[in-house]
Structure formats: structure tokens, C-alpha cells
PDB file of N, CA and C in Angstrom:
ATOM      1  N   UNK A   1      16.558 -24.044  -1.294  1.00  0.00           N
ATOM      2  CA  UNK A   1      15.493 -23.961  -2.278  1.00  0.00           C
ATOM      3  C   UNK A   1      14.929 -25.356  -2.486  1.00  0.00           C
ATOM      4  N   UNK A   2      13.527 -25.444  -2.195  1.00  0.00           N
ATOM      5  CA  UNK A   2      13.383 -26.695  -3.142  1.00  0.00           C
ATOM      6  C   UNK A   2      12.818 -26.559  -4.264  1.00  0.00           C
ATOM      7  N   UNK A   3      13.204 -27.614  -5.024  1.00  0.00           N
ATOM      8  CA  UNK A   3      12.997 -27.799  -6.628  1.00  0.00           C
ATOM      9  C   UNK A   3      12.263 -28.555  -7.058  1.00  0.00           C
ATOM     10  N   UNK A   4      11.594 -29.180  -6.182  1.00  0.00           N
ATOM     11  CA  UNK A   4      11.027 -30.572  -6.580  1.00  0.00           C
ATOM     12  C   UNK A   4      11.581 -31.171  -7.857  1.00  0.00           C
ATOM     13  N   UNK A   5      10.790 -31.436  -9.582  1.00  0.00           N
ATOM     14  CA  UNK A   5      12.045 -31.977  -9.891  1.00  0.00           C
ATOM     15  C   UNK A   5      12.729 -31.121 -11.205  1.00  0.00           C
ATOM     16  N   UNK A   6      12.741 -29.660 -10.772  1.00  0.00           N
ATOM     17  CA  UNK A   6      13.161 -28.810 -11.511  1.00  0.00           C
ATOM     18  C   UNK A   6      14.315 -28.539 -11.664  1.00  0.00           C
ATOM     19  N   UNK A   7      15.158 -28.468 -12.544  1.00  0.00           N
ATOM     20  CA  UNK A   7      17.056 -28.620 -12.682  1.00  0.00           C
ATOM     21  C   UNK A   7      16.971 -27.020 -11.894  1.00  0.00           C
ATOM     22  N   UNK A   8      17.636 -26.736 -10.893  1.00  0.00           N
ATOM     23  CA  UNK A   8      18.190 -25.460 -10.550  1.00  0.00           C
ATOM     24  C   UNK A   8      18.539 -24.833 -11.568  1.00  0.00           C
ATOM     25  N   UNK A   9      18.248 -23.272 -11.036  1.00  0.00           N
ATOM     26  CA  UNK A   9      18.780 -22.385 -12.306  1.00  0.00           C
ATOM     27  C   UNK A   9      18.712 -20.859 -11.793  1.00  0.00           C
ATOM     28  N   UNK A  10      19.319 -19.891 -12.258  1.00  0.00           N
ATOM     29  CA  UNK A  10      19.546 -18.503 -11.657  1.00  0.00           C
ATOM     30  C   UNK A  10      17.889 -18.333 -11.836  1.00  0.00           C
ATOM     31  N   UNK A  11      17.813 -17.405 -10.833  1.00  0.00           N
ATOM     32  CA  UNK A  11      15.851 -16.416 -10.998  1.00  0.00           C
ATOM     33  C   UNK A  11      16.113 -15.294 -12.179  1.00  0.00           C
ATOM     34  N   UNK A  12      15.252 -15.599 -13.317  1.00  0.00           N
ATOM     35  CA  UNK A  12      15.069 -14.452 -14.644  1.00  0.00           C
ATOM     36  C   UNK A  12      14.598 -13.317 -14.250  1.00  0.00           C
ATOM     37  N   UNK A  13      13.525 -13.386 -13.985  1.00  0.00           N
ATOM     38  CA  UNK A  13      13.211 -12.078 -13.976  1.00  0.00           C
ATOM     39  C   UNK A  13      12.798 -11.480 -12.566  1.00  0.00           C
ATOM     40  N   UNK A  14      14.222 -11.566 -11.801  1.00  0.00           N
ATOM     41  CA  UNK A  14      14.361 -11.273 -10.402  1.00  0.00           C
ATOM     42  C   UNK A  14      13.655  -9.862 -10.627  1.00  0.00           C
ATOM     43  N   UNK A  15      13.137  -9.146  -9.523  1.00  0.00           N
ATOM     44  CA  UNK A  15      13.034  -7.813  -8.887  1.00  0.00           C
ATOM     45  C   UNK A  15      12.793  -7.677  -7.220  1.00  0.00           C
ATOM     46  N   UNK A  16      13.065  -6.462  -7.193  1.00  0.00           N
ATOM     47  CA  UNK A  16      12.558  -6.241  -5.675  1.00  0.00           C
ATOM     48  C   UNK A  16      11.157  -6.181  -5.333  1.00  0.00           C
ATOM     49  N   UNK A  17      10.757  -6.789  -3.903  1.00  0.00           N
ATOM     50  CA  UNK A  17       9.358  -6.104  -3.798  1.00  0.00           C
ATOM     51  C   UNK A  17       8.901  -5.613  -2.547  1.00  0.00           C
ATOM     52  N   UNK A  18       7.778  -5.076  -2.406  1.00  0.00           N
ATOM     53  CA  UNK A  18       7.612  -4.479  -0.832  1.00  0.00           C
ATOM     54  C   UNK A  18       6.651  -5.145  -0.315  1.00  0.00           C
ATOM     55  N   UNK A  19       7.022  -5.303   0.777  1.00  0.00           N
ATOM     56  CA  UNK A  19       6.032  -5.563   1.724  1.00  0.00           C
ATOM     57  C   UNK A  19       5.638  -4.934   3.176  1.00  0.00           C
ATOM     58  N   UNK A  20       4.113  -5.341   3.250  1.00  0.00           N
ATOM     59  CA  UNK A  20       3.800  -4.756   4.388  1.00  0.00           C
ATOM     60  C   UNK A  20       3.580  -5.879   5.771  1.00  0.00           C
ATOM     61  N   UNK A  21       4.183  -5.272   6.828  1.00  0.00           N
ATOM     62  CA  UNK A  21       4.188  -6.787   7.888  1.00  0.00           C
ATOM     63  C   UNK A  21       3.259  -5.475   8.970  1.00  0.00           C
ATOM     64  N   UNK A  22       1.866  -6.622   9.232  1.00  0.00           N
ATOM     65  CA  UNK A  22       1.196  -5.808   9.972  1.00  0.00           C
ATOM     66  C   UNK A  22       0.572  -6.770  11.128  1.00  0.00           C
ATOM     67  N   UNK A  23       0.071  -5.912  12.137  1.00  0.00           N
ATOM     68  CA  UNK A  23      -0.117  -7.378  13.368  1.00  0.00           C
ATOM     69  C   UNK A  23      -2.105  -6.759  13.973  1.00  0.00           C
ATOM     70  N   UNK A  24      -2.806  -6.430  13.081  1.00  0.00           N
ATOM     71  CA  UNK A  24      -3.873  -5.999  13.768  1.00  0.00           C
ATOM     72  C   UNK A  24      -4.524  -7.602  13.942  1.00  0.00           C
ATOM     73  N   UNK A  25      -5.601  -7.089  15.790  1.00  0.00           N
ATOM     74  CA  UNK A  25      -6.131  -8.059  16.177  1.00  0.00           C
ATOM     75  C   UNK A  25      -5.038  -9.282  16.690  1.00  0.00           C
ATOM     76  N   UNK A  26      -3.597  -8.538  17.093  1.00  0.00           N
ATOM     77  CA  UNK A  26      -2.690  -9.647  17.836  1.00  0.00           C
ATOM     78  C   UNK A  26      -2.386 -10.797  16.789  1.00  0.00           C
ATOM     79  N   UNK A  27      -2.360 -10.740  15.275  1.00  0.00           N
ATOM     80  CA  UNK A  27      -2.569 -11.959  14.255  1.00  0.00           C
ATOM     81  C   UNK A  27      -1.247 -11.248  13.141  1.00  0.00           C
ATOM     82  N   UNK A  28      -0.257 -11.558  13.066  1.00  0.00           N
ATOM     83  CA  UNK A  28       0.643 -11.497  12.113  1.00  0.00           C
ATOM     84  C   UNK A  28       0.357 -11.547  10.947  1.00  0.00           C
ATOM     85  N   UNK A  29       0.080 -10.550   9.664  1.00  0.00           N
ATOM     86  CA  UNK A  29       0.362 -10.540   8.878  1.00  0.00           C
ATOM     87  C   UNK A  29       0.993 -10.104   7.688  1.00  0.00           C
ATOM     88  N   UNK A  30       1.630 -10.688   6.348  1.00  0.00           N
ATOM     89  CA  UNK A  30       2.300  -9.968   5.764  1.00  0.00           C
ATOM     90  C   UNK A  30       1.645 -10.587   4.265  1.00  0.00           C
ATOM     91  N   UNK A  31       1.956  -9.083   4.054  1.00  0.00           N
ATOM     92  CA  UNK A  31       0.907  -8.987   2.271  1.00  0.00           C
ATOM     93  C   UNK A  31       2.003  -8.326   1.502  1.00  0.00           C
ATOM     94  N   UNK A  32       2.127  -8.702   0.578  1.00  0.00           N
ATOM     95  CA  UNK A  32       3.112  -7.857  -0.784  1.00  0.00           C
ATOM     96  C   UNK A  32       2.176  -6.522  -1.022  1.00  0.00           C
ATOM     97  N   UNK A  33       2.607  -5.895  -1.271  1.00  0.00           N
ATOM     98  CA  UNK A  33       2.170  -4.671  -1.971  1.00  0.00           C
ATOM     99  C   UNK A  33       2.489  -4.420  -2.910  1.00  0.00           C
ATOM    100  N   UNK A  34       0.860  -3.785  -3.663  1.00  0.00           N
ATOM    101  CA  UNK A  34       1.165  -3.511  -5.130  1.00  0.00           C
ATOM    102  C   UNK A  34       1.581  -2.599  -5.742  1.00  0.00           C
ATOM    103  N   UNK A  35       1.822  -2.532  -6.784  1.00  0.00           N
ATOM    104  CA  UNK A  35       2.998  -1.306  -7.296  1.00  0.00           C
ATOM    105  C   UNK A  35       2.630   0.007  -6.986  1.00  0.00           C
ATOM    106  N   UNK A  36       3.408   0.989  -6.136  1.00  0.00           N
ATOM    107  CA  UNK A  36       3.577   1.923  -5.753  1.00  0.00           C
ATOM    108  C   UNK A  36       2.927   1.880  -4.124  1.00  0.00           C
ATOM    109  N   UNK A  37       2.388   0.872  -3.817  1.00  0.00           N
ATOM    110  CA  UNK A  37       2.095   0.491  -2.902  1.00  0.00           C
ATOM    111  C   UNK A  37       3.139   1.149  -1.161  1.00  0.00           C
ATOM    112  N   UNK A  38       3.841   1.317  -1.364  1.00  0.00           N
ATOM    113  CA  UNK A  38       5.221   1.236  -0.116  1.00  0.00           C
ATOM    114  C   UNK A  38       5.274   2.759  -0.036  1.00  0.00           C
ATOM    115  N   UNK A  39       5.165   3.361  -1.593  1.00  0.00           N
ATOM    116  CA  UNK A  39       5.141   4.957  -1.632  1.00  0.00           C
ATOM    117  C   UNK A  39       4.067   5.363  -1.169  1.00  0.00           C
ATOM    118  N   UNK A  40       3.060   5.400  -1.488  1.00  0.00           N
ATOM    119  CA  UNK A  40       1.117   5.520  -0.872  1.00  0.00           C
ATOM    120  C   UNK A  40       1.198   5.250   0.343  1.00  0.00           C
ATOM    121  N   UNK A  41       1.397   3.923   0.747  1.00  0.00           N
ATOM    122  CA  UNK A  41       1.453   3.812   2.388  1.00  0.00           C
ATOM    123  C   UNK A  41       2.490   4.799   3.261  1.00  0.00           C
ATOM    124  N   UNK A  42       3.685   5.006   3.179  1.00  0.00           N
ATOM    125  CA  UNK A  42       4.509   6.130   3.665  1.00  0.00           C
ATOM    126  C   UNK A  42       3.553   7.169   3.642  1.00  0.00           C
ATOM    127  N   UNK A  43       3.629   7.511   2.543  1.00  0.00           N
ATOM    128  CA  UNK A  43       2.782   9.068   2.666  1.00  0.00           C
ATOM    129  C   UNK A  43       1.717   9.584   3.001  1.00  0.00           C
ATOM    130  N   UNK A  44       0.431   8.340   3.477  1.00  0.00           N
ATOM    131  CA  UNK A  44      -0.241   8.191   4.316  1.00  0.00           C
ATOM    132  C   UNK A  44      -0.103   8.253   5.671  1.00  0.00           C
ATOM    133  N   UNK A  45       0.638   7.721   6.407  1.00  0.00           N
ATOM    134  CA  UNK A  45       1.561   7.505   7.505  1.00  0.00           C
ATOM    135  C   UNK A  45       2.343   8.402   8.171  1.00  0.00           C
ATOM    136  N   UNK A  46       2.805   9.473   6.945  1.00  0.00           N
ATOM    137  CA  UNK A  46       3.229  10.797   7.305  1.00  0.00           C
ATOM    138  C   UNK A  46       1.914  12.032   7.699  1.00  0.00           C
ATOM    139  N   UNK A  47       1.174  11.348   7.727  1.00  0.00           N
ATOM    140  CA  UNK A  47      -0.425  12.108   7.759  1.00  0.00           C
ATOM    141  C   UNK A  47      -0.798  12.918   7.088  1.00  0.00           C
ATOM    142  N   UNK A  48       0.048  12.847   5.212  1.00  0.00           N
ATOM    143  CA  UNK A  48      -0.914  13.523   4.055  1.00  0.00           C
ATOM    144  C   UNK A  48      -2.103  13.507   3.757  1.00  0.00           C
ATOM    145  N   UNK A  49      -2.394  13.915   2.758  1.00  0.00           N
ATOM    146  CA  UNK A  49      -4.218  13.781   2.098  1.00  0.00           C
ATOM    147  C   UNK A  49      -3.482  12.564   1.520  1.00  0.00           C
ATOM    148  N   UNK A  50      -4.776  12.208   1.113  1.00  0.00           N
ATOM    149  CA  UNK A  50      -5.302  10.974   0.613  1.00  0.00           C
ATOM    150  C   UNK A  50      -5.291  11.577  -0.935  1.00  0.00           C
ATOM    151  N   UNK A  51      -5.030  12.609  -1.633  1.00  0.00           N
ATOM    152  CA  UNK A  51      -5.452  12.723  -2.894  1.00  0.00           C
ATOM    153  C   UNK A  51      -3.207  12.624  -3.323  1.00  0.00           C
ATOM    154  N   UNK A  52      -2.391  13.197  -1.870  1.00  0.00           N
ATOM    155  CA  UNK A  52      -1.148  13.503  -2.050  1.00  0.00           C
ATOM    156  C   UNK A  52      -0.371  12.173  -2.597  1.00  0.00           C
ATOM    157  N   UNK A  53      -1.203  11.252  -1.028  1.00  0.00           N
ATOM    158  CA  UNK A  53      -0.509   9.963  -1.109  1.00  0.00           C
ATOM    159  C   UNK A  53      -0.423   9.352  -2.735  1.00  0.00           C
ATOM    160  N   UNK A  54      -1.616   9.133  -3.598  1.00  0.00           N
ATOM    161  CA  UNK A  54      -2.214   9.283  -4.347  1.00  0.00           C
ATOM    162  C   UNK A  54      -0.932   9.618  -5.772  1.00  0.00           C
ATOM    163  N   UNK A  55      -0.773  10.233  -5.605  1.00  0.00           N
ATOM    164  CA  UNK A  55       0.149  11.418  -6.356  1.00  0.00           C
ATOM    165  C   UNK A  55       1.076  10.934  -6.382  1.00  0.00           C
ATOM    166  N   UNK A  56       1.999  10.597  -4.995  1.00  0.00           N
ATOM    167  CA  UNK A  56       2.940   9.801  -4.652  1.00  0.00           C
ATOM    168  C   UNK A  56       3.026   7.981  -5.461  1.00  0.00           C
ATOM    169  N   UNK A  57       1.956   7.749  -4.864  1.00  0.00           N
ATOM    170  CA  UNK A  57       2.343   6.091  -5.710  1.00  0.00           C
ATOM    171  C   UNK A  57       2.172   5.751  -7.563  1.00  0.00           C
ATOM    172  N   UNK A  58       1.410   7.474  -7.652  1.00  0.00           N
ATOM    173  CA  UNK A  58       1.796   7.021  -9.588  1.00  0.00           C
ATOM    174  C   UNK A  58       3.114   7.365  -9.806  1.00  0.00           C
ATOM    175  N   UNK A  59       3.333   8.356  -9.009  1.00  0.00           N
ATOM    176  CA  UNK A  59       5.111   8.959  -9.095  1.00  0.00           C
ATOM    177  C   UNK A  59       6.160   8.006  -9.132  1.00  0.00           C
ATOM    178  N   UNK A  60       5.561   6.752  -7.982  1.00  0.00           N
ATOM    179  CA  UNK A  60       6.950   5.964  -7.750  1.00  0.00           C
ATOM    180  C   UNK A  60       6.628   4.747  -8.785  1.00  0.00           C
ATOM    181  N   UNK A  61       5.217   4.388  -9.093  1.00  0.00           N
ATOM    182  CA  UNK A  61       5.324   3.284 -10.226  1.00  0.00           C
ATOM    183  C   UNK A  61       3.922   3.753 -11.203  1.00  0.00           C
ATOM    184  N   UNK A  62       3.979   3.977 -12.370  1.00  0.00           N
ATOM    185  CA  UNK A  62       2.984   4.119 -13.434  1.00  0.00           C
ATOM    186  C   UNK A  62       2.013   3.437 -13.243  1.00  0.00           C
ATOM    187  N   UNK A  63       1.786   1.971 -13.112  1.00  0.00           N
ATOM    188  CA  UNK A  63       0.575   1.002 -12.248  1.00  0.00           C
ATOM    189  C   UNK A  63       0.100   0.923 -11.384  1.00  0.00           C
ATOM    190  N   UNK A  64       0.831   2.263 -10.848  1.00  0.00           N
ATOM    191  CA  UNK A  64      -0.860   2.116  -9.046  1.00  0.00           C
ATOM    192  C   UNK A  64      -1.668   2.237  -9.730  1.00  0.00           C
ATOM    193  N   UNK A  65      -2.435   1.290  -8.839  1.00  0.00           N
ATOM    194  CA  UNK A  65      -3.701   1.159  -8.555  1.00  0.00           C
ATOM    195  C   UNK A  65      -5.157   2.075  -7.008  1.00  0.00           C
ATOM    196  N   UNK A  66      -5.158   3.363  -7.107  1.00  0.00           N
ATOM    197  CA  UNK A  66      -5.521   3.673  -5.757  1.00  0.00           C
ATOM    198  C   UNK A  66      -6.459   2.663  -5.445  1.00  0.00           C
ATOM    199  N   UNK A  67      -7.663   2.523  -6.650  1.00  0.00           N
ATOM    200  CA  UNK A  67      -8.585   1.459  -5.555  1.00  0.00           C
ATOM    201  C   UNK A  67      -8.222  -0.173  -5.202  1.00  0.00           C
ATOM    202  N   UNK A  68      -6.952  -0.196  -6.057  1.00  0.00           N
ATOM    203  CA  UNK A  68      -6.083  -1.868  -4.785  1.00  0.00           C
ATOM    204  C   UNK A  68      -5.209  -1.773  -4.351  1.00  0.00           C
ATOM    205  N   UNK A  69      -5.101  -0.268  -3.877  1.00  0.00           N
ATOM    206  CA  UNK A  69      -4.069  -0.025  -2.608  1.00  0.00           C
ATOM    207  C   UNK A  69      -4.991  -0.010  -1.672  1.00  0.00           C
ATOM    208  N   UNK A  70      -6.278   1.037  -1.483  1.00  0.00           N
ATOM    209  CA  UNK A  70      -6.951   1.085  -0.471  1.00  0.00           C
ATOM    210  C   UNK A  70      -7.665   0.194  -0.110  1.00  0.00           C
ATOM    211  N   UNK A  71      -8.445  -0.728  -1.032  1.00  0.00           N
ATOM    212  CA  UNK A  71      -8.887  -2.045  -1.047  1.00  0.00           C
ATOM    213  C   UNK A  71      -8.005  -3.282   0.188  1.00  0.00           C
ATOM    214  N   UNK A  72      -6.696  -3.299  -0.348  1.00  0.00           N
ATOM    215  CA  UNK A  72      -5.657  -3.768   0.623  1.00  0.00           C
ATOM    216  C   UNK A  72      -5.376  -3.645   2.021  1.00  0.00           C
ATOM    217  N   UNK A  73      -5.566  -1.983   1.908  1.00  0.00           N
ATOM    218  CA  UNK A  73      -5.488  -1.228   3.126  1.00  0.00           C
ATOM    219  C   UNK A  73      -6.511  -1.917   4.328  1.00  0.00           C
ATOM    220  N   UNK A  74      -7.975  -1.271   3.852  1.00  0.00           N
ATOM    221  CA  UNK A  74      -9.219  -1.724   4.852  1.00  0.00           C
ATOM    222  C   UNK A  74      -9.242  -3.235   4.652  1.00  0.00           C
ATOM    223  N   UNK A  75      -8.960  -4.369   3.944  1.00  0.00           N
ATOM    224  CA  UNK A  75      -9.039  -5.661   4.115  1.00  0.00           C
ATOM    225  C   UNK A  75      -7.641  -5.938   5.027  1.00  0.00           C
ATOM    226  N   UNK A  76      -6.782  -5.172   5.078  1.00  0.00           N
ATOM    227  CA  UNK A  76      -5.951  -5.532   6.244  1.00  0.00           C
ATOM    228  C   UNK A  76      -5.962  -5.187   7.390  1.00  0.00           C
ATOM    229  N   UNK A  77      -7.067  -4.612   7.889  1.00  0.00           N
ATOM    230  CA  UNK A  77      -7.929  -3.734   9.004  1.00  0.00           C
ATOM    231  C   UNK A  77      -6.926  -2.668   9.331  1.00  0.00           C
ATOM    232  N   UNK A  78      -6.025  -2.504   8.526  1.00  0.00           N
ATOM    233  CA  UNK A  78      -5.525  -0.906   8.766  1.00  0.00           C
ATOM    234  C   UNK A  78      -5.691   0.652   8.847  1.00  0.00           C
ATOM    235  N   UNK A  79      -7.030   0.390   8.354  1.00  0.00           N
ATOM    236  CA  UNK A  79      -7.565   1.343   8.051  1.00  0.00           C
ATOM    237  C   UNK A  79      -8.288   1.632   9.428  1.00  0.00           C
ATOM    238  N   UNK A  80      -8.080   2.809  10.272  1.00  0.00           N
ATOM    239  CA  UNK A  80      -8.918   3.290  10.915  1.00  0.00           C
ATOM    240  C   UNK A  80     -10.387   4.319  10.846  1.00  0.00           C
ATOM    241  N   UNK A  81     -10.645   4.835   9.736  1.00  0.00           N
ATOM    242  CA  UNK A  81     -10.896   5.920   9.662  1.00  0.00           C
ATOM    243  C   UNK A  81     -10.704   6.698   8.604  1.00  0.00           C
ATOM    244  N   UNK A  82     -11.782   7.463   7.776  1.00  0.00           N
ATOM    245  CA  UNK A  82     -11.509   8.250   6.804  1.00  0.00           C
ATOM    246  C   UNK A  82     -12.230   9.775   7.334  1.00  0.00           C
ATOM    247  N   UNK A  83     -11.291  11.018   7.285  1.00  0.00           N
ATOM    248  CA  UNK A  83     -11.593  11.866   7.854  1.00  0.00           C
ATOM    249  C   UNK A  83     -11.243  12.834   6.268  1.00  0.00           C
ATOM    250  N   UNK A  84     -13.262  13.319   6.298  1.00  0.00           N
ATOM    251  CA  UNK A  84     -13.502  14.514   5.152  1.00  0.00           C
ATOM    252  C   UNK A  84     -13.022  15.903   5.644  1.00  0.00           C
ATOM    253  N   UNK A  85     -12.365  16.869   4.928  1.00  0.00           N
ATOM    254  CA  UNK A  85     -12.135  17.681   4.914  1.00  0.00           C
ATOM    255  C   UNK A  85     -13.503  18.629   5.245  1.00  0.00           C
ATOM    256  N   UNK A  86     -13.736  19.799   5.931  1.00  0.00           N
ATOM    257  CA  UNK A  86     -15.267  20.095   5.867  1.00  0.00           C
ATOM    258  C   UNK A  86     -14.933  21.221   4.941  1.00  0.00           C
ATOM    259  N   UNK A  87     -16.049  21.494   3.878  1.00  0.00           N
ATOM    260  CA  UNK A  87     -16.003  22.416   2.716  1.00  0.00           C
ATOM    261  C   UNK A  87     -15.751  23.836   3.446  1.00  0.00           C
ATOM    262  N   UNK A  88     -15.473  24.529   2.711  1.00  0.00           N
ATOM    263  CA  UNK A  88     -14.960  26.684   3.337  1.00  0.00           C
ATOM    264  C   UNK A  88     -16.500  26.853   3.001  1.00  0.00           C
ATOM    265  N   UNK A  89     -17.710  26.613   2.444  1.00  0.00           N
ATOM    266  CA  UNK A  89     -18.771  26.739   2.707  1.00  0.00           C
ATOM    267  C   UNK A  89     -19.603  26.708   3.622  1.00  0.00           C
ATOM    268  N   UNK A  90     -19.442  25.538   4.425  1.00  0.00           N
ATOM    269  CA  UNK A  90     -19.685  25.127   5.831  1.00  0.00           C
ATOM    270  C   UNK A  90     -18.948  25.429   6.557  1.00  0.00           C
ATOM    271  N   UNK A  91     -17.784  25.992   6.788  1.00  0.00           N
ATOM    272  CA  UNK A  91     -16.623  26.352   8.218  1.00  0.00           C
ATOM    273  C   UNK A  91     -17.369  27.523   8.869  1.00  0.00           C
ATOM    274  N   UNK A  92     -17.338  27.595   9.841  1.00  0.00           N
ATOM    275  CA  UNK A  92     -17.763  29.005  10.458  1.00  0.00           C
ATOM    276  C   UNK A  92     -16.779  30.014  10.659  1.00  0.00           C
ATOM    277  N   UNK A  93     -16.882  31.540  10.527  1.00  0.00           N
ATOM    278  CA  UNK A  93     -16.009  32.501  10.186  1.00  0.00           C
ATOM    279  C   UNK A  93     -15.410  32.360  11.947  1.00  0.00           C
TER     280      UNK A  93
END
């Protein structure tokens, strides 16, 4: 650890956190994710809706945020693609 000239001391208000380690464009990167963040991304990944995932990250922390999870998402060029459901109005029988 360095301390520069701070007396060592146990971490207060330790917690765990998640992160995402991603390599688009051959460029390493890793971003923390925000709360419920790790739950939303899984369940995305498992190829849910987007309203499930959703569902999922208030479940795992009260402070998601969907629009700075997805925000995160497409600024980490992870995002390929958003695919609309087509309405039972428009489907053909």
C-alpha cells in the first residue's frame, strides 16, 4: 500500500465490488459497475429482455440505475444492438 504520509490503518468502510473486464477494439478495459450492475449484465448475457434484466438489478441492489447501466454498457462499445420486439399487431398470422 502506499500511504504517502498517511499513518496506516484498517479500510472502514470496506465492501465488495464488481467489475466488468472487457477487451472491445483489441484495448483492455475495466470499469466498476454500478449497483446492481453485475446482476443486469448477467441477465442480459443470458439473452433476457431488457425490461427482465431490468427487474433483476433493482432485485439485487435498490440503486440501479437502468439509464447508468446502459449508458456504461454502449460507452463501453458493448453494446451491439438493440433488437424491438415486433407488436402482435404487425406479426403476420
Amino acid at each position: 500500500m502506499n500511504s504517502g504520509e498517511q499513518a496506516l490503518s484498517p479500510i472502514a468502510d470496506w465492501r465488495g465490488e464488481d467489475a466488468l473486464v472487457a477487451r472491445p477494439n483489441l484495448d483492455v478495459q475495466v470499469r466498476k459497475l454500478p449497483p446492481g450492475g453485475a446482476a443486469f449484465l448477467l441477465t442480459l448475457a443470458a439473452g433476457r429482455p431488457l425490461g427482465e434484466a431490468a427487474e433483476v438489478g433493482v432485485a439485487d441492489d435498490p440503486d440501479f440505475d437502468l439509464t447508468n447501466n446502459l449508458a456504461g454498457l454502449i460507452g463501453s462499445d458493448l453494446v451491439r444492438n438493440i433488437v424491438l420486439p415486433v407488436p402482435k399487431s404487425c406479426q403476420q398470422p
